[in-house]
PDB file of N, CA and C in Angstrom:
ATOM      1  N   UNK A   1       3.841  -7.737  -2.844  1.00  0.00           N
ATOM      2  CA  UNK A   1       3.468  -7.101  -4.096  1.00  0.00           C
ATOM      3  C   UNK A   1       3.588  -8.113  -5.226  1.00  0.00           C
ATOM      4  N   UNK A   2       2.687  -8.296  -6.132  1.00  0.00           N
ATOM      5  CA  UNK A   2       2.759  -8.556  -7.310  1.00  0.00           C
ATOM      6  C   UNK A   2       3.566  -8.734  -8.423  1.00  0.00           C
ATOM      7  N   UNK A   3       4.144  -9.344  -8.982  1.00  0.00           N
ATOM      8  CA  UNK A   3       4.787  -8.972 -10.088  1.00  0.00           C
ATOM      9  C   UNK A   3       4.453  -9.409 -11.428  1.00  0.00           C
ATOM     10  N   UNK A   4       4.628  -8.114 -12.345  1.00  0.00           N
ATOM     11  CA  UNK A   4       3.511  -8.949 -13.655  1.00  0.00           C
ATOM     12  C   UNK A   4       4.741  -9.212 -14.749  1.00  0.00           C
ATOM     13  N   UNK A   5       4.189  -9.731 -15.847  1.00  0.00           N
ATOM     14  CA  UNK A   5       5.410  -9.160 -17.145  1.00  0.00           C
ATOM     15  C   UNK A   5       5.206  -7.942 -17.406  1.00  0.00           C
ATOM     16  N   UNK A   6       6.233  -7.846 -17.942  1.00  0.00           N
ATOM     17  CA  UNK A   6       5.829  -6.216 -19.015  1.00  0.00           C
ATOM     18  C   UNK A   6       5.213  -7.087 -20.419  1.00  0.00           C
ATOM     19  N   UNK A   7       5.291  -8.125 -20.705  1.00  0.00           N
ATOM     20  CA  UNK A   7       4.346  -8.797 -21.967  1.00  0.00           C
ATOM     21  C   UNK A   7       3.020  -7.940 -21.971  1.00  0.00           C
ATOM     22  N   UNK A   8       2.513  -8.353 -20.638  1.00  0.00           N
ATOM     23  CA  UNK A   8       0.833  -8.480 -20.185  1.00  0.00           C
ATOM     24  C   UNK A   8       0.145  -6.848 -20.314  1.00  0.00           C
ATOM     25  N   UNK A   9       1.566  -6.011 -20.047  1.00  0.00           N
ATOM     26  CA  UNK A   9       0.836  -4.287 -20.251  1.00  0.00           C
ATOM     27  C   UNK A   9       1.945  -4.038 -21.356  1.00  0.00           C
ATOM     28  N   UNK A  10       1.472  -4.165 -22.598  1.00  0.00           N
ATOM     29  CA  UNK A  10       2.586  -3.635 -23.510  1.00  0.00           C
ATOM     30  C   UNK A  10       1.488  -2.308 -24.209  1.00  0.00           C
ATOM     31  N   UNK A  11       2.102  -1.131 -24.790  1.00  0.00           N
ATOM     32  CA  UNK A  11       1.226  -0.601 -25.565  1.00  0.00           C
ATOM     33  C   UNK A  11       0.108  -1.022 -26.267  1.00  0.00           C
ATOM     34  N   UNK A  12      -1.101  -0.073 -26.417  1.00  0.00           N
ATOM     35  CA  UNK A  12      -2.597  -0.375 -26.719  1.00  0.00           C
ATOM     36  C   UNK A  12      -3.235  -1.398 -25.990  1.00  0.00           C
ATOM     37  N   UNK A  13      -2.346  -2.168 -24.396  1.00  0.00           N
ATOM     38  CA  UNK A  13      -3.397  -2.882 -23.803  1.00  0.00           C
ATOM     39  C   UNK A  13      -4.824  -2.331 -22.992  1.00  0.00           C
ATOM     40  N   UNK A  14      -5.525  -2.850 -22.954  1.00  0.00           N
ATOM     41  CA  UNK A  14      -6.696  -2.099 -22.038  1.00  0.00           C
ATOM     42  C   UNK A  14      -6.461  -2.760 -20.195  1.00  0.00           C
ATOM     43  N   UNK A  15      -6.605  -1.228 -19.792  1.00  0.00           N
ATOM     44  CA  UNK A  15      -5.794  -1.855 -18.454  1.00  0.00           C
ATOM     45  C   UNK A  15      -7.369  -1.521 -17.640  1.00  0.00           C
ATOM     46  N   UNK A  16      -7.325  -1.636 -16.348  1.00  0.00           N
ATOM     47  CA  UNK A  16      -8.686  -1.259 -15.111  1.00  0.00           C
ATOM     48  C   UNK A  16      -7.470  -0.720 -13.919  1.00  0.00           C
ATOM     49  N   UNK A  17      -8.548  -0.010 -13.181  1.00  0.00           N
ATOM     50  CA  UNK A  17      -7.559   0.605 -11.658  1.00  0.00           C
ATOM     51  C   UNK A  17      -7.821  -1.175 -10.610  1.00  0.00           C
ATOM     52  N   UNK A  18      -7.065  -1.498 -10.312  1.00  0.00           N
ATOM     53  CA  UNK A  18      -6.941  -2.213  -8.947  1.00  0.00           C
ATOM     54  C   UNK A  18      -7.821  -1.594  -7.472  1.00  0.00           C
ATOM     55  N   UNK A  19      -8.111  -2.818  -7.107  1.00  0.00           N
ATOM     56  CA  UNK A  19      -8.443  -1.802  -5.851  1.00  0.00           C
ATOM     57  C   UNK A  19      -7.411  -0.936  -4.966  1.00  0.00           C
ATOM     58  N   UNK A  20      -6.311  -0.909  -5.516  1.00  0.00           N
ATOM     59  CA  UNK A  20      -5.077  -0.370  -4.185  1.00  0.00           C
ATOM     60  C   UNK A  20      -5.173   1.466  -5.711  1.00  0.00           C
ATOM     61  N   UNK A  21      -5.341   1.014  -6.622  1.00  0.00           N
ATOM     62  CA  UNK A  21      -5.632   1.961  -7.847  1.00  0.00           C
ATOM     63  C   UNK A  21      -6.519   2.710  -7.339  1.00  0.00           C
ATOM     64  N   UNK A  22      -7.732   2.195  -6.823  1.00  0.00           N
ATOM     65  CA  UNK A  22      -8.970   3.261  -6.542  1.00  0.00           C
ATOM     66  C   UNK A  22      -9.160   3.574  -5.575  1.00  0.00           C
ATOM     67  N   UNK A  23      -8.127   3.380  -4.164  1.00  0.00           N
ATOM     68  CA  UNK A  23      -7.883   3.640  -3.371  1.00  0.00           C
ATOM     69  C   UNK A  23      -6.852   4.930  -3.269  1.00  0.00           C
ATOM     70  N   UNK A  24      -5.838   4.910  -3.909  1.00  0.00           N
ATOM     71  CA  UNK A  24      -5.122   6.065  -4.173  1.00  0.00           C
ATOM     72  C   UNK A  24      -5.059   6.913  -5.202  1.00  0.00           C
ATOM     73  N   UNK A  25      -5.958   6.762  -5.833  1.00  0.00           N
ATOM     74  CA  UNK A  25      -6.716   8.015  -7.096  1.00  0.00           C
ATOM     75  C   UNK A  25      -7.689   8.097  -7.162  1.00  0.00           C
ATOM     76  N   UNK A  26      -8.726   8.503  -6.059  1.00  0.00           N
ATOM     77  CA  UNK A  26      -9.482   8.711  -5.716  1.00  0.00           C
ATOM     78  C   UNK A  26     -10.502   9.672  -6.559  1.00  0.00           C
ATOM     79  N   UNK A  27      -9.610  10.703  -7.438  1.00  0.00           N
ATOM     80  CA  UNK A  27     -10.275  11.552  -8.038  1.00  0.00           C
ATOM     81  C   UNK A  27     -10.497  11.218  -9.348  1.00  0.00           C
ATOM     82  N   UNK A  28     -10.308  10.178  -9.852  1.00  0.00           N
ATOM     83  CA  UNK A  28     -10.305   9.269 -10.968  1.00  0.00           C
ATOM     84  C   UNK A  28     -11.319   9.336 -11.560  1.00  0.00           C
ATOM     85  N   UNK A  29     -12.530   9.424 -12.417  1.00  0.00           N
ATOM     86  CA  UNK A  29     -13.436   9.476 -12.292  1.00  0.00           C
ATOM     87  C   UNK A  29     -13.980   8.174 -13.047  1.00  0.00           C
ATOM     88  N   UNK A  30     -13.037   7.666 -14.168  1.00  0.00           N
ATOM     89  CA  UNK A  30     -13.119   5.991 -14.892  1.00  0.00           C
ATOM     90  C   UNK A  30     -12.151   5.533 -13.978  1.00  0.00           C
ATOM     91  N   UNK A  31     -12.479   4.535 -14.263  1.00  0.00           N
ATOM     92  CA  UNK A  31     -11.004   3.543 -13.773  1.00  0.00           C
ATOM     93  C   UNK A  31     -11.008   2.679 -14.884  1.00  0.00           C
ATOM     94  N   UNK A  32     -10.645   2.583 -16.152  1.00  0.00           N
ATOM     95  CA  UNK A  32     -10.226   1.695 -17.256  1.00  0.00           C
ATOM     96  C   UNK A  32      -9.394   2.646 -17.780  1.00  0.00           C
ATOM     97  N   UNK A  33      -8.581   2.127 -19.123  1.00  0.00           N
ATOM     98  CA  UNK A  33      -7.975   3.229 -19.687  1.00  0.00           C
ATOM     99  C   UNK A  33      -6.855   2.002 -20.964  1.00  0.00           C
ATOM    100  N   UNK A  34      -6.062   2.968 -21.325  1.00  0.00           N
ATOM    101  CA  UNK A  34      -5.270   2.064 -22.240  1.00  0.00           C
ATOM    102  C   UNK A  34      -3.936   2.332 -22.378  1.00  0.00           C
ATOM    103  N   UNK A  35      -3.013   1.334 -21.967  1.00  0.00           N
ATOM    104  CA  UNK A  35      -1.362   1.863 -21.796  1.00  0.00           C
ATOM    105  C   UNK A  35      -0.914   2.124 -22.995  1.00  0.00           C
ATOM    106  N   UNK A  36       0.030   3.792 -22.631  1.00  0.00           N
ATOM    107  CA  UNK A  36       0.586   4.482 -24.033  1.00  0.00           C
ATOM    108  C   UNK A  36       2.008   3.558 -23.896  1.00  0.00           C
ATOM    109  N   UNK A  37       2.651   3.195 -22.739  1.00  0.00           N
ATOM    110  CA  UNK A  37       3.744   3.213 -22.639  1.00  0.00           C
ATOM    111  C   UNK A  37       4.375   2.896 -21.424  1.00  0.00           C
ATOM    112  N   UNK A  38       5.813   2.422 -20.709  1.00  0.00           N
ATOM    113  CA  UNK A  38       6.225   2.470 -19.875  1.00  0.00           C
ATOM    114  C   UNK A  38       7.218   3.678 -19.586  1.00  0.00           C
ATOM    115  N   UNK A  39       6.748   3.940 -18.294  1.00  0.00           N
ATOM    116  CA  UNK A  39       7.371   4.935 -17.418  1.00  0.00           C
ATOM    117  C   UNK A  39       9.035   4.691 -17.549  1.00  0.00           C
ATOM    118  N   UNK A  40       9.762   5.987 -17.894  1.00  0.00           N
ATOM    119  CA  UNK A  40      11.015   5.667 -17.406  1.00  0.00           C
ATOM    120  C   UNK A  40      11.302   5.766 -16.166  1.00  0.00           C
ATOM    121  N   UNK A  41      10.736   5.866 -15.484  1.00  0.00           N
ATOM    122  CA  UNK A  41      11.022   5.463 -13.665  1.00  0.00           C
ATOM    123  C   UNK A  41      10.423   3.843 -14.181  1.00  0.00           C
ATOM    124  N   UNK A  42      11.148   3.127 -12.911  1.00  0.00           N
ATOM    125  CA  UNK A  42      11.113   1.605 -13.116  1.00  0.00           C
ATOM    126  C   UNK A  42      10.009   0.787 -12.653  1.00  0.00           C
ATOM    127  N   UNK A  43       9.224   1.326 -11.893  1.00  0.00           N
ATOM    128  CA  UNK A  43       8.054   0.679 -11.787  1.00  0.00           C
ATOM    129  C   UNK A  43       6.627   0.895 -12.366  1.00  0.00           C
ATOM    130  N   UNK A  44       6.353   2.042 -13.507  1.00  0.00           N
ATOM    131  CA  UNK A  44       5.238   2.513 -14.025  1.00  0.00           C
ATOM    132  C   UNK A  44       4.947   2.851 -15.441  1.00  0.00           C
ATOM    133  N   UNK A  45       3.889   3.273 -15.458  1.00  0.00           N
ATOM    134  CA  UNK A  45       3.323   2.790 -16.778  1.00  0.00           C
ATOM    135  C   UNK A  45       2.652   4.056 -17.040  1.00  0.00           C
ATOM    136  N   UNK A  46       3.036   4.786 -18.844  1.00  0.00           N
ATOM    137  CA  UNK A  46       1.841   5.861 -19.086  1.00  0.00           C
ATOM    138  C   UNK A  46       0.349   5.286 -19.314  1.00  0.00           C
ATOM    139  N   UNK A  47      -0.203   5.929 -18.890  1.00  0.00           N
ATOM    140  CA  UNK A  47      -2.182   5.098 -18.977  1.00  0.00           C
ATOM    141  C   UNK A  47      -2.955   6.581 -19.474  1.00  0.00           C
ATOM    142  N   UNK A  48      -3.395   6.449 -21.048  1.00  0.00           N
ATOM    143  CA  UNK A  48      -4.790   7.301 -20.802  1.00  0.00           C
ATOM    144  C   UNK A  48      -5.731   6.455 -20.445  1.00  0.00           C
ATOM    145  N   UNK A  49      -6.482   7.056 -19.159  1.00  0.00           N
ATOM    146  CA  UNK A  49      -7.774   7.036 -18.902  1.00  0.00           C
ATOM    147  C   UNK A  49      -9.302   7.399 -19.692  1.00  0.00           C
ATOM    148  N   UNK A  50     -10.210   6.381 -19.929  1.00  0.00           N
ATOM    149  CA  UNK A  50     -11.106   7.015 -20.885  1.00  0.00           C
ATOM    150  C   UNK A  50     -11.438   8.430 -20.351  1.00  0.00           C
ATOM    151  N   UNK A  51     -11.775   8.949 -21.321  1.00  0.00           N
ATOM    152  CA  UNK A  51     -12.574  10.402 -20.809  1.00  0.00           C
ATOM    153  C   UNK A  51     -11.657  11.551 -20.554  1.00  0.00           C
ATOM    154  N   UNK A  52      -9.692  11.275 -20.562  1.00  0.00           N
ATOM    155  CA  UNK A  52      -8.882  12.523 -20.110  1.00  0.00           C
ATOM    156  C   UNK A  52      -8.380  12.681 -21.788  1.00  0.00           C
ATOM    157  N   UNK A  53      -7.381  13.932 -21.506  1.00  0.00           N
ATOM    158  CA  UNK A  53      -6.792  14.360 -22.771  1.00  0.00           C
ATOM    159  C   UNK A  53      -5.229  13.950 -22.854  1.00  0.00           C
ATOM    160  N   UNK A  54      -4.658  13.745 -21.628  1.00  0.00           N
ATOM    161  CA  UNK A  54      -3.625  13.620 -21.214  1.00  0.00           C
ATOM    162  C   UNK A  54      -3.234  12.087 -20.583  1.00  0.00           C
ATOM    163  N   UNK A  55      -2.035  11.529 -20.765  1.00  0.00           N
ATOM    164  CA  UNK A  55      -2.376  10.409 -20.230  1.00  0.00           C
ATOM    165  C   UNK A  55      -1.320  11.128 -18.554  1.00  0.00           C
ATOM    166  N   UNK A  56      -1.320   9.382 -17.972  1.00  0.00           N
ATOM    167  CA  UNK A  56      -0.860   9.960 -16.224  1.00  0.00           C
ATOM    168  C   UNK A  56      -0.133   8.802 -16.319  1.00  0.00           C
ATOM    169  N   UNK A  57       1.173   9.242 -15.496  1.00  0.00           N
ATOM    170  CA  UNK A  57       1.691   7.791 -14.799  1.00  0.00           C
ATOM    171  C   UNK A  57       1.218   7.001 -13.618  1.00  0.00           C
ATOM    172  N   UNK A  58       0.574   5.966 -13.738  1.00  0.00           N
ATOM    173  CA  UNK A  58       0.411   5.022 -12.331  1.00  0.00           C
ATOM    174  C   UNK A  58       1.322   3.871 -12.405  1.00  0.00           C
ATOM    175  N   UNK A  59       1.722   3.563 -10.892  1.00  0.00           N
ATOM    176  CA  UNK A  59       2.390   2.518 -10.743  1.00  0.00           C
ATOM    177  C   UNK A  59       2.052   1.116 -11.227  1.00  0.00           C
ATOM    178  N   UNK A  60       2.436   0.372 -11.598  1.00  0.00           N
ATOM    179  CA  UNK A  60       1.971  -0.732 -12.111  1.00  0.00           C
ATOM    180  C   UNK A  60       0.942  -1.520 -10.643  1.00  0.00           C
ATOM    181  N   UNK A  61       1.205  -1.371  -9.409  1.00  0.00           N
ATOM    182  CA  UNK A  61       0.590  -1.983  -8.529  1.00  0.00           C
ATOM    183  C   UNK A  61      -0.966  -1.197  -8.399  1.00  0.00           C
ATOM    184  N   UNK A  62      -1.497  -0.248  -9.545  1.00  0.00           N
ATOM    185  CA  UNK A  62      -2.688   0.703  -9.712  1.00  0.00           C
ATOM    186  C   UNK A  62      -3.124   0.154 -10.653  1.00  0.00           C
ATOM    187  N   UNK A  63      -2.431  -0.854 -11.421  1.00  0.00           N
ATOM    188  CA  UNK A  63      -3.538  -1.344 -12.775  1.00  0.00           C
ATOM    189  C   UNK A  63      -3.142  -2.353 -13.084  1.00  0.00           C
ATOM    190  N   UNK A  64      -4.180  -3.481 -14.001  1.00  0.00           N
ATOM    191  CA  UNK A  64      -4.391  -4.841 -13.955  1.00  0.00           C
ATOM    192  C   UNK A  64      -4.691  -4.591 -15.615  1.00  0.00           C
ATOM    193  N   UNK A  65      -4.416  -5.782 -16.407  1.00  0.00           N
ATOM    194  CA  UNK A  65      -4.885  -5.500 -17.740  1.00  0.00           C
ATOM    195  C   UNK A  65      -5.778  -6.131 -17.273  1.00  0.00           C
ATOM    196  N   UNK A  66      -7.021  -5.770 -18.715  1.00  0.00           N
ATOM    197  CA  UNK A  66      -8.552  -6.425 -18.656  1.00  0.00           C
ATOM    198  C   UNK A  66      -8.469  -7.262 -19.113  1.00  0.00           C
TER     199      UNK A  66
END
């Protein structure tokens, strides 16, 4: 696995799904979006997705900044 900074996804970055991302959120219907925030669980990140109302937690190994 990967390891990124937390520099590289700090709030208002524009992130994309990974392929291991669009592999396990399948129902996704964008795969870009923009981090609100980090997850207090230790490996993830809040992400709205363009197009939702709500943002979602994905693991950081689901998204790549652009």
């Amino acid at each position: 696995m990967l390891h990124r900074d937390d520099d590289e996804l700090t709030p208002g970055r524009r992130i994309r799904l990974t392929a291991l991302g669009k592999l396990r959120c399948p129902k996704l219907k964008d795969d870009t979006g923009v981090v609100i925030g980090k997850s207090p669980q230790s490996n993830a990140f809040r992400v709205l997705i363009d197009g939702r109302k709500m943002p979602i937690t994905l693991h950081e190994s689901y998204i790549e900044a652009q």
